[in-house]
Structure formats: C-alpha cells, structure tokens
Protein backbone atom coordinates (compact mmCIF):
# COMPACT_ATOMS: atom_id res chain seq x y z
CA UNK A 1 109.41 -90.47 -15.79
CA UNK A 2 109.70 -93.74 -13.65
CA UNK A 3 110.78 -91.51 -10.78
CA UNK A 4 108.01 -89.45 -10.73
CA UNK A 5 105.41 -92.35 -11.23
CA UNK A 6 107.35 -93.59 -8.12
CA UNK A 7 107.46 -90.44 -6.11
CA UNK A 8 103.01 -90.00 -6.92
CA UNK A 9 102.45 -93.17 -6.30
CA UNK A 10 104.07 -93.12 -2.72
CA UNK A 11 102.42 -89.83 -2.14
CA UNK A 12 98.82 -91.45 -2.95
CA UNK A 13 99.74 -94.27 -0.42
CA UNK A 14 100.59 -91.96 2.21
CA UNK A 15 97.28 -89.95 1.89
CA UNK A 16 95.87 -93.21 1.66
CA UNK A 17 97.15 -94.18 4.70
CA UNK A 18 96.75 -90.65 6.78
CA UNK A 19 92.67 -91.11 5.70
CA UNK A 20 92.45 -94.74 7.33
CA UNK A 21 92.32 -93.55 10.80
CA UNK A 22 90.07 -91.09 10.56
CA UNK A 23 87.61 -93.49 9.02
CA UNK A 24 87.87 -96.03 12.16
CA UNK A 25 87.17 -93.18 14.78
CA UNK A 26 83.50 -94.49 14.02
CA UNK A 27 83.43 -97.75 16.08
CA UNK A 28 81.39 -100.05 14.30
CA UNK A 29 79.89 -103.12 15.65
CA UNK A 30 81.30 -107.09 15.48
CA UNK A 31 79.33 -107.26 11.92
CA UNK A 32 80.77 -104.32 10.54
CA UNK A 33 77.83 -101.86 10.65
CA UNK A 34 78.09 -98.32 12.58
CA UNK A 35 77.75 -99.16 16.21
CA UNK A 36 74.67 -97.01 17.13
CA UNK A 37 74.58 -98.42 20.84
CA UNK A 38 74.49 -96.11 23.94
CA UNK A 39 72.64 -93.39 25.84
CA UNK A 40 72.15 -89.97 24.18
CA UNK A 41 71.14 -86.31 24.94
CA UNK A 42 69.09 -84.29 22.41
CA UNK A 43 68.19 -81.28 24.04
CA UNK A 44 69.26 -78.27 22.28
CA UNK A 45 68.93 -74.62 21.95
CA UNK A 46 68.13 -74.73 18.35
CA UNK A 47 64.28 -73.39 17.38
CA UNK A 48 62.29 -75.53 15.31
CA UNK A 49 61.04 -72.92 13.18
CA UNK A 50 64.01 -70.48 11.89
CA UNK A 51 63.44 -66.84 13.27
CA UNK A 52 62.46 -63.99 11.51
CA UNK A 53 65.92 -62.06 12.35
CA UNK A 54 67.64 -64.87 10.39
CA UNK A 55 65.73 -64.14 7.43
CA UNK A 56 67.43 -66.30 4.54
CA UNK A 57 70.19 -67.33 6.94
CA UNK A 58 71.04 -70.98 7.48
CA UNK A 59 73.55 -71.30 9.25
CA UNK A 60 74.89 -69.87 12.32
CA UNK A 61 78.17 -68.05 12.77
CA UNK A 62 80.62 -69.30 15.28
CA UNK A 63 79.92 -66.16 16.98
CA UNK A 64 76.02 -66.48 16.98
CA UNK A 65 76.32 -69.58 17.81
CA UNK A 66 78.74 -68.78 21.31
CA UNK A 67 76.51 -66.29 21.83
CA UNK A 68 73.20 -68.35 21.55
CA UNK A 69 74.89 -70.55 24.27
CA UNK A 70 76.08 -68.62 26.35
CA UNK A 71 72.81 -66.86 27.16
CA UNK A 72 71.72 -70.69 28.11
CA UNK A 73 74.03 -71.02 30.38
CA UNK A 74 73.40 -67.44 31.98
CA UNK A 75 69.56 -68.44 31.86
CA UNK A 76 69.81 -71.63 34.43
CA UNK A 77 71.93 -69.41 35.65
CA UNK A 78 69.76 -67.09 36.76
CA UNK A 79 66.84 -69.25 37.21
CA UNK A 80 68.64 -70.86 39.94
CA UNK A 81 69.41 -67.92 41.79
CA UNK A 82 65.09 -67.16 41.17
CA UNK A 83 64.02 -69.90 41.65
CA UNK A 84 59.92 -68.80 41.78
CA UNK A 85 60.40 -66.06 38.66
CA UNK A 86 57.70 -67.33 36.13
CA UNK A 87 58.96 -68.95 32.65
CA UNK A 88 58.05 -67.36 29.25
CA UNK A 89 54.72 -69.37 29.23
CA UNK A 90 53.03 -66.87 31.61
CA UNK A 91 50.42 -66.88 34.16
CA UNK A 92 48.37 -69.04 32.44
CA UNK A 93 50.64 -71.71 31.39
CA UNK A 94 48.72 -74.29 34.03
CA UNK A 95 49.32 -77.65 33.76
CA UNK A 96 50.31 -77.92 30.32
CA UNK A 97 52.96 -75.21 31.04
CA UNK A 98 55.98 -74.50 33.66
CA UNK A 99 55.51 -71.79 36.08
CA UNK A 100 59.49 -72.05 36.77
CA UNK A 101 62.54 -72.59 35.20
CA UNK A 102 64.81 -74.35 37.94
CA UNK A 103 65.00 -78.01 37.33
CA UNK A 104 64.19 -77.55 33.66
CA UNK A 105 66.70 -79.00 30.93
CA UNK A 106 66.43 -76.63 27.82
CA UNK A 107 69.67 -77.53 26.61
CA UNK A 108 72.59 -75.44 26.28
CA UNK A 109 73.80 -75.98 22.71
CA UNK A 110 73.40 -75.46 19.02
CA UNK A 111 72.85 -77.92 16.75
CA UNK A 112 76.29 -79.06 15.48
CA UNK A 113 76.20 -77.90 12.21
CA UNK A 114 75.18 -74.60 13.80
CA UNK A 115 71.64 -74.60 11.78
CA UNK A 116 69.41 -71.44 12.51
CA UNK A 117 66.52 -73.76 12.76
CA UNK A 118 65.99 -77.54 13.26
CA UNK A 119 63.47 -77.79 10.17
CA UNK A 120 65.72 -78.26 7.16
CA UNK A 121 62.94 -79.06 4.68
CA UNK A 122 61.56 -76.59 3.71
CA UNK A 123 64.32 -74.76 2.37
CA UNK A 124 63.25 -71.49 4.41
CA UNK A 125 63.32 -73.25 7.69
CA UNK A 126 59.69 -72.62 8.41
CA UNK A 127 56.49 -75.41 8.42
CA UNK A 128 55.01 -75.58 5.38
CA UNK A 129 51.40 -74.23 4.54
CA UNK A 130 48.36 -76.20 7.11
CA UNK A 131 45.65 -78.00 4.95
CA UNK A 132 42.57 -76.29 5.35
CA UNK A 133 40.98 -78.75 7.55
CA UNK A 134 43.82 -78.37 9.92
CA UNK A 135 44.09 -74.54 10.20
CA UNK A 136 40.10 -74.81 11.01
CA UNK A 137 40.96 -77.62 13.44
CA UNK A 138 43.58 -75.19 14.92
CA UNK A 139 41.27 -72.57 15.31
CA UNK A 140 38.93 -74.78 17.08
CA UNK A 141 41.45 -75.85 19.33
CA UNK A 142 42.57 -72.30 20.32
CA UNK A 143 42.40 -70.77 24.22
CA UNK A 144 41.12 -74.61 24.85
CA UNK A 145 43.81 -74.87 27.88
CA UNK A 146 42.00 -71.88 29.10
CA UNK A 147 38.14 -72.32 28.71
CA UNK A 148 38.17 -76.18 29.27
CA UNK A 149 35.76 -77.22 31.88
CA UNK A 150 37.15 -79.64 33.48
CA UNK A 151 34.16 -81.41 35.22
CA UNK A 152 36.03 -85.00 34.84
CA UNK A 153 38.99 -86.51 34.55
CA UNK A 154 38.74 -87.69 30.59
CA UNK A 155 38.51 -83.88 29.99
CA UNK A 156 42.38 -83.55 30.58
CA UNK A 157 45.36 -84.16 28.32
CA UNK A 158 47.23 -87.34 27.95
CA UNK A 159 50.18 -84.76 29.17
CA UNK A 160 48.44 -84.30 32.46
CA UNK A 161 46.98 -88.33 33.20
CA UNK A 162 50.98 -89.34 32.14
CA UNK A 163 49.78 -91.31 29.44
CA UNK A 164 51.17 -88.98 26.47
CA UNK A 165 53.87 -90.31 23.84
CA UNK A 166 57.26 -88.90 23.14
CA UNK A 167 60.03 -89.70 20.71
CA UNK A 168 57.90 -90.47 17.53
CA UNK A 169 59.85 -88.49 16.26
CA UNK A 170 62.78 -87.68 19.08
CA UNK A 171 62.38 -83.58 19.42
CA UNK A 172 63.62 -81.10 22.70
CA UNK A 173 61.16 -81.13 25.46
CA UNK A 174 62.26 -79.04 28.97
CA UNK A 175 63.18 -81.74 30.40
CA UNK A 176 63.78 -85.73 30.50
CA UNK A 177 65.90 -85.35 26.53
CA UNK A 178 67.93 -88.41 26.92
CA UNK A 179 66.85 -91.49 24.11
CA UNK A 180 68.17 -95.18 24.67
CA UNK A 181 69.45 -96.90 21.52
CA UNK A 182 70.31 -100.71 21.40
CA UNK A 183 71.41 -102.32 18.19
CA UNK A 184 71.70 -105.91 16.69
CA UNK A 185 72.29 -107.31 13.71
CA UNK A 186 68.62 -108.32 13.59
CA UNK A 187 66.68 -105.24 15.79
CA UNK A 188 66.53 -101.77 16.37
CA UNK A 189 64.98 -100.75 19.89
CA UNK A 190 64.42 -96.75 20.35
CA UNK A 191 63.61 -95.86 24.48
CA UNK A 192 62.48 -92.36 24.87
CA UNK A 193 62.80 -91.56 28.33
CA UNK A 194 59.81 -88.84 28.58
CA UNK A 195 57.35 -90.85 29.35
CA UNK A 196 59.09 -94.38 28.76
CA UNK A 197 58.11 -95.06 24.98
CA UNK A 198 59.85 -98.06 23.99
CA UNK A 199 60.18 -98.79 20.50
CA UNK A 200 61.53 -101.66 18.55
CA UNK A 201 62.17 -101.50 14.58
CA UNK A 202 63.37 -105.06 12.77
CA UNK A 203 66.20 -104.86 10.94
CA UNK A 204 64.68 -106.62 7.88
CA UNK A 205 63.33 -106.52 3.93
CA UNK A 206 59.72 -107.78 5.04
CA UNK A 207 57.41 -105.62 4.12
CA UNK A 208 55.10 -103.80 6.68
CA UNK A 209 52.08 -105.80 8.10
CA UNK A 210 48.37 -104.44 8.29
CA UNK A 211 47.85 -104.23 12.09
CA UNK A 212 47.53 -100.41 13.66
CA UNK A 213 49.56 -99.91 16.72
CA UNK A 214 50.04 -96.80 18.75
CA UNK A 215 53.60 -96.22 18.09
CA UNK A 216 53.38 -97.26 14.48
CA UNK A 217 54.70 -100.32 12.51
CA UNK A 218 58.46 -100.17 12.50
CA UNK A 219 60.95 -101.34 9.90
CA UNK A 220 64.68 -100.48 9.42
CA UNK A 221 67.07 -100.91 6.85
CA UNK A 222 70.96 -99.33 6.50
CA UNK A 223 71.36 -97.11 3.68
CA UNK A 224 75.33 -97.13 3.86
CA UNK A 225 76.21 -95.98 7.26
CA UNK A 226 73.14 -94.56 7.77
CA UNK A 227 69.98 -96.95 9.69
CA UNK A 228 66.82 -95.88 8.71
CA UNK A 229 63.93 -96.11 10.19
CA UNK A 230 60.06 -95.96 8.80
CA UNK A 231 56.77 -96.18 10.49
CA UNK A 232 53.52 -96.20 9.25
CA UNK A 233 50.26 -97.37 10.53
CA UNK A 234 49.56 -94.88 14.13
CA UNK A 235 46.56 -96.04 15.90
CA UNK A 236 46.30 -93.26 18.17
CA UNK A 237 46.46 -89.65 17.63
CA UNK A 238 49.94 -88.34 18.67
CA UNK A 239 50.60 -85.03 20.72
CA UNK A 240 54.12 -84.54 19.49
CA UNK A 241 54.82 -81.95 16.97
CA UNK A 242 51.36 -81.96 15.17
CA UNK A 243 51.74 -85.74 14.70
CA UNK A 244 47.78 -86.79 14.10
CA UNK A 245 47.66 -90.58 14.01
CA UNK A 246 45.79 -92.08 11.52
CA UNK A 247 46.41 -89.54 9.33
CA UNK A 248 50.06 -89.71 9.17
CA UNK A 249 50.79 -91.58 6.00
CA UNK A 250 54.42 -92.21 7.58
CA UNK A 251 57.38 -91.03 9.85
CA UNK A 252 61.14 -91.93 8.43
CA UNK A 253 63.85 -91.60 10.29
CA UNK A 254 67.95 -91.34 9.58
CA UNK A 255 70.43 -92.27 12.76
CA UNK A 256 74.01 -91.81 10.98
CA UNK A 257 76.93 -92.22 13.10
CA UNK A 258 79.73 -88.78 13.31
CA UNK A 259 82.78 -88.89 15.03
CA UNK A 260 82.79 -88.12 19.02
CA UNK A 261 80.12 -89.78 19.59
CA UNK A 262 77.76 -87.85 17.91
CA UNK A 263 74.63 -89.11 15.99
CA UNK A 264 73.19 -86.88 13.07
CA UNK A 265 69.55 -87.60 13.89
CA UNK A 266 67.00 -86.57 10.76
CA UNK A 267 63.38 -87.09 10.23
CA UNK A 268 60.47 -86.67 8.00
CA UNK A 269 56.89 -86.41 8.18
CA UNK A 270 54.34 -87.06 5.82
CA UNK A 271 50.88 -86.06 6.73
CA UNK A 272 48.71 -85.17 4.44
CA UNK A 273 45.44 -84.59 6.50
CA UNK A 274 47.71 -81.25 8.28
CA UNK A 275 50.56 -80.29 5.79
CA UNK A 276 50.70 -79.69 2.33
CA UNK A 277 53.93 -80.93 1.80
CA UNK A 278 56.09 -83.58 4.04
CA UNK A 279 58.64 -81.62 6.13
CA UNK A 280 62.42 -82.37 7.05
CA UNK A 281 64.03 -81.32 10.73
CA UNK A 282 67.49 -82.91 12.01
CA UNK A 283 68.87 -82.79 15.64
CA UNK A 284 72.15 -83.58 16.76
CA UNK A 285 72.17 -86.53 19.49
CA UNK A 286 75.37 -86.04 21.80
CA UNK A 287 76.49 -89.33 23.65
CA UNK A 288 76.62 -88.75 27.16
CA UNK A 289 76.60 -90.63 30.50
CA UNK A 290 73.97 -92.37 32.72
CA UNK A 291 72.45 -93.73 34.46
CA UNK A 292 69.05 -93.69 32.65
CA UNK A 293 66.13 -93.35 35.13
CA UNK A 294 62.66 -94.49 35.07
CA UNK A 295 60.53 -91.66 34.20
CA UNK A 296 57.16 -93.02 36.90
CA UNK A 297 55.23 -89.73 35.76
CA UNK A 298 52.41 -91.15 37.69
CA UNK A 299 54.14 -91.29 40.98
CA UNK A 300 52.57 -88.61 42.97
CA UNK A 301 51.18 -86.87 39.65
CA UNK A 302 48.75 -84.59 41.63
CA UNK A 303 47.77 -82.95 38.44
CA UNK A 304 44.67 -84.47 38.40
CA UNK A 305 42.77 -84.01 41.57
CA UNK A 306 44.21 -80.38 42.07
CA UNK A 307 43.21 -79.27 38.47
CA UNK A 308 39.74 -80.52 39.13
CA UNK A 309 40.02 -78.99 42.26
CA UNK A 310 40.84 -75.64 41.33
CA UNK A 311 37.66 -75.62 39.07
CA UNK A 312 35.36 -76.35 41.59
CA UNK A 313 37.05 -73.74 43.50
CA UNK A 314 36.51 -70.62 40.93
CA UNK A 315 32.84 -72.39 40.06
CA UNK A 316 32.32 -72.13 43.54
CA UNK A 317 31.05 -75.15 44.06
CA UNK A 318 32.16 -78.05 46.81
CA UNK A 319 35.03 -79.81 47.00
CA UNK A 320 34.16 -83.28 46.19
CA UNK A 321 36.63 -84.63 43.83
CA UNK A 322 37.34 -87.67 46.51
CA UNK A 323 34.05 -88.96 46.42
CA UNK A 324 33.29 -88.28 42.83
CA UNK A 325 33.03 -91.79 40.50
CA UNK A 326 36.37 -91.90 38.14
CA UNK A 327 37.91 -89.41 39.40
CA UNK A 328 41.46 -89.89 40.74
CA UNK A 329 42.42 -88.93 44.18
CA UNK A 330 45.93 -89.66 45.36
CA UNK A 331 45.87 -87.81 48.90
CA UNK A 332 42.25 -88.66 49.89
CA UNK A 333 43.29 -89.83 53.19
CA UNK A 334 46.26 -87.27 53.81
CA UNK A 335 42.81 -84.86 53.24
C-alpha cells in the first residue's frame, strides 16, 4: 500500500509539474496580472450575424473554416489583379461605400474558435428582435444615402466630415482593424486606429461619475484573468453597430489573455431604446507587428466638396461650392 501511495503521489507531481509551463506561456505583467500590452489586429472573416446555410450550426468545421479563408485570400487576390471591378456594395455605394476592393483589409481569418457568427448571445447567432421605435426609426432612415439632398455640408455623415467614432465596441471595418492596448496597474487606455479614438478606463472600485462624455464613462476591474471593461453615460449618438448614445444604458467589455498572443475579445450591449434584449458578440484580437500609423482622415478628404459637387451637377445647377458660406473646399485654388 505505501508503494502505491508513493508511486500516485509522484505521478500527481509530475502532472503537476508538466501543467506549470503551459500556464506561464501567458506573460503576465511585473504585478502579476495578464500582460494585455501591445498592438493587435481584429479584422476577420467571421459575419456578425450567423448565415442562414448554418442554420443551428455554431461552430465551424476545420474544413469550413480552410475553406472560408481561403476564398479571402483568392478575393485580394483577385481584386488586385482588377483593380477597378466594383465591390459587393454596388453602384450606389457613394461615399459611405467602396467602389473597389484593392487596398481594402477584410481580413483573412476565422474567428479562433471557428464560430459561424461573431454574435454569441443570442443563442441563434442572430440580433435580437428591434423595439418598435427603432424598426420605425429604421424605416425612416431607409434609401437616405440615396435621396439625401445634400445642399450643405452638416447634411453629410460623421463618416464622410472624418469625425465618426470607432472601437466602442472594437468590430471589423475594411480597413484600418488594428487597436492599441497599454496597461498599468492603475489604467487601461484602448486606441482604435479608425479614426484615432483614444480611450482610457481606470483600473479602480470608484463608482462611475455623472458627467456625459462622447466615448462614455470608463471603469475596469479584473475578474480573474480577465479585465473588464464598462461604460455608461454616451453623450453623442454612435454610428457603430446600432450604438445610439444616450440611449445605451451600457457597453461591457471582456479582454482575456490566450496563449500566442491572442486576446479573446467579448462584448455586450445593453440598449433598451433599439433591442429587446442586450446582445453578446466576441472577436479574436491576433497580436501582430507595427508600426501603428496616424489615421489623418482629414488629410486631403475630398469627400466633401466633390459630394456637394456632384449634386449640383445632376440638379443642374452652378458650381459654387468654393464660394458658398461653410462649406469646405480643399482644392479651391488648384480649381
């Protein structure tokens, strides 16, 4: 009997002892925490909303997922060989649209636990039911790209004047997918690089203040391993993912650390002025290398003048966009 206690004992040691390293592949910062710091990529392939062919399907298989890549990779493929073929948003995508796909950054891969969709919550991978007010809202809003009138400059998007917000939450755009993190044992700063929304969460107990900010009032705490993040209090309405301002009640966040320099990146929404129920998605934010640019969207934006152009042109009316009070000309002189 003593031998055998002997003989499990060593064998629970040894397991023990296999496990450790496997444990300290997670760096983890001088205080002990997960060490969240670095630049990361979160474009991906991954729908939002889980398609119909996947009916009751959650996950991927390794082969839908290859396959799901691959035809990524054969699609910047081929865009760079056609460079002027017209993207999936049509003729009348305009300026809130792409009329190419060279020089776009769609992503290439799955989410890595090979979701079909990047909503989680609901269970069925699709939004749940709109509020009334908000599927009337929606209807409002619908062919508005198309019929706008465009006779000044406050008519446009915040998309088109570059002042538009991105990464509350973090979510695929074509382009510009790569998110900032720095870490301290005190603060949590969050830099979006689509249109360079900075973001700074203290680490802390205190309770949220009173004051209404555009990005929200931030406060993090670590559940475990995991850091999460909740803000609450939007100012301004937010053109990210149906994000309405004041009337989201809050946004939390989960950044939790995986091996290979991988960050499991999950969020939740709670607005009850456009959702019936708060909703769940999760991306997968891949460490990757930098530099990180300045994004200086308003650096030869010529959005502006040549949208309002174009409408005088089918009113048929005159060109006078340069000499027209507030609105913005960058090539008057060039003209």
């Amino acid at each position: 009997m003593h031998v055998r206690h002997f003989s499990f004992a060593a064998l629970v040691a040894l397991l023990t002892l296999v496990a450790t390293p496997a444990i300290a592949q997670v760096p983890r910062t001088p205080w002990g925490t997960p060490d969240l710091n670095g630049l990361y990529d979160y474009s991906s392939v991954t729908p939002m909303q889980r398609p119909e062919q996947y009916a009751d399907q959650e996950y991927l298989t390794e082969e839908q997922a290859a396959a799901l890549e691959q035809a990524a990779i054969d699609r910047d493929t081929n865009a760079l060989n056609a460079p002027v073929r017209r993207a999936e948003a049509g003729d009348l995508a305009g300026a809130n649209g792409h009329a190419w796909q060279w020089g776009l950054e769609f992503g290439t891969k799955v989410v890595a636990d090979r979701r079909t969709s990047r909503l989680i919550d609901p269970p069925n991978g699709r939004y749940p039911a709109r509020t009334p007010s908000a599927t009337a809202d929606a209807e409002r809003r619908r062919g508005f790209g198309a019929i706008l009138p465009w006779d000044d400059y406050l008519d446009l998007g915040q998309g088109d004047r570059c002042l538009a917000l991105h990464g509350l939450p973090l979510s695929p755009l074509p382009y510009n997918n790569l998110v900032q993190l720095f870490l301290t044992e005190d603060y949590f700063a969050i830099y979006a690089e689509a249109f360079r929304t900075w973001r700074i969460a203290p680490i802390t107990d205190r309770p949220h203040g009173t004051l209404r900010q555009r990005t929200g009032d931030l406060r993090a705490r670590w559940d475990g391993d995991t850091l999460v993040v909740q803000s609450t209090l939007f100012s301004h309405q937010l053109q990210q993912l149906g994000l309405a301002g004041r009337g989201i009640r809050s946004l939390t966040e989960r950044f939790t650390l995986e091996e290979d320099g991988l960050i499991r990146y999950e969020y939740t929404t709670d607005d009850p002025t456009r959702w019936t129920a708060p909703w769940t998605a999760a991306i997968s934010l891949r460490s990757t290398v930098g530099p990180l640019f300045e994004v200086g969207c308003h650096e030869g934006n010529y959005a502006v003048p040549n949208i309002l152009r174009g409408a005088r042109a089918q009113d048929g009316t005159p060109d006078e966009a340069p000499d027209e009070p507030g609105i913005l000309c960058w090539d008057c002189e060039a003209r």
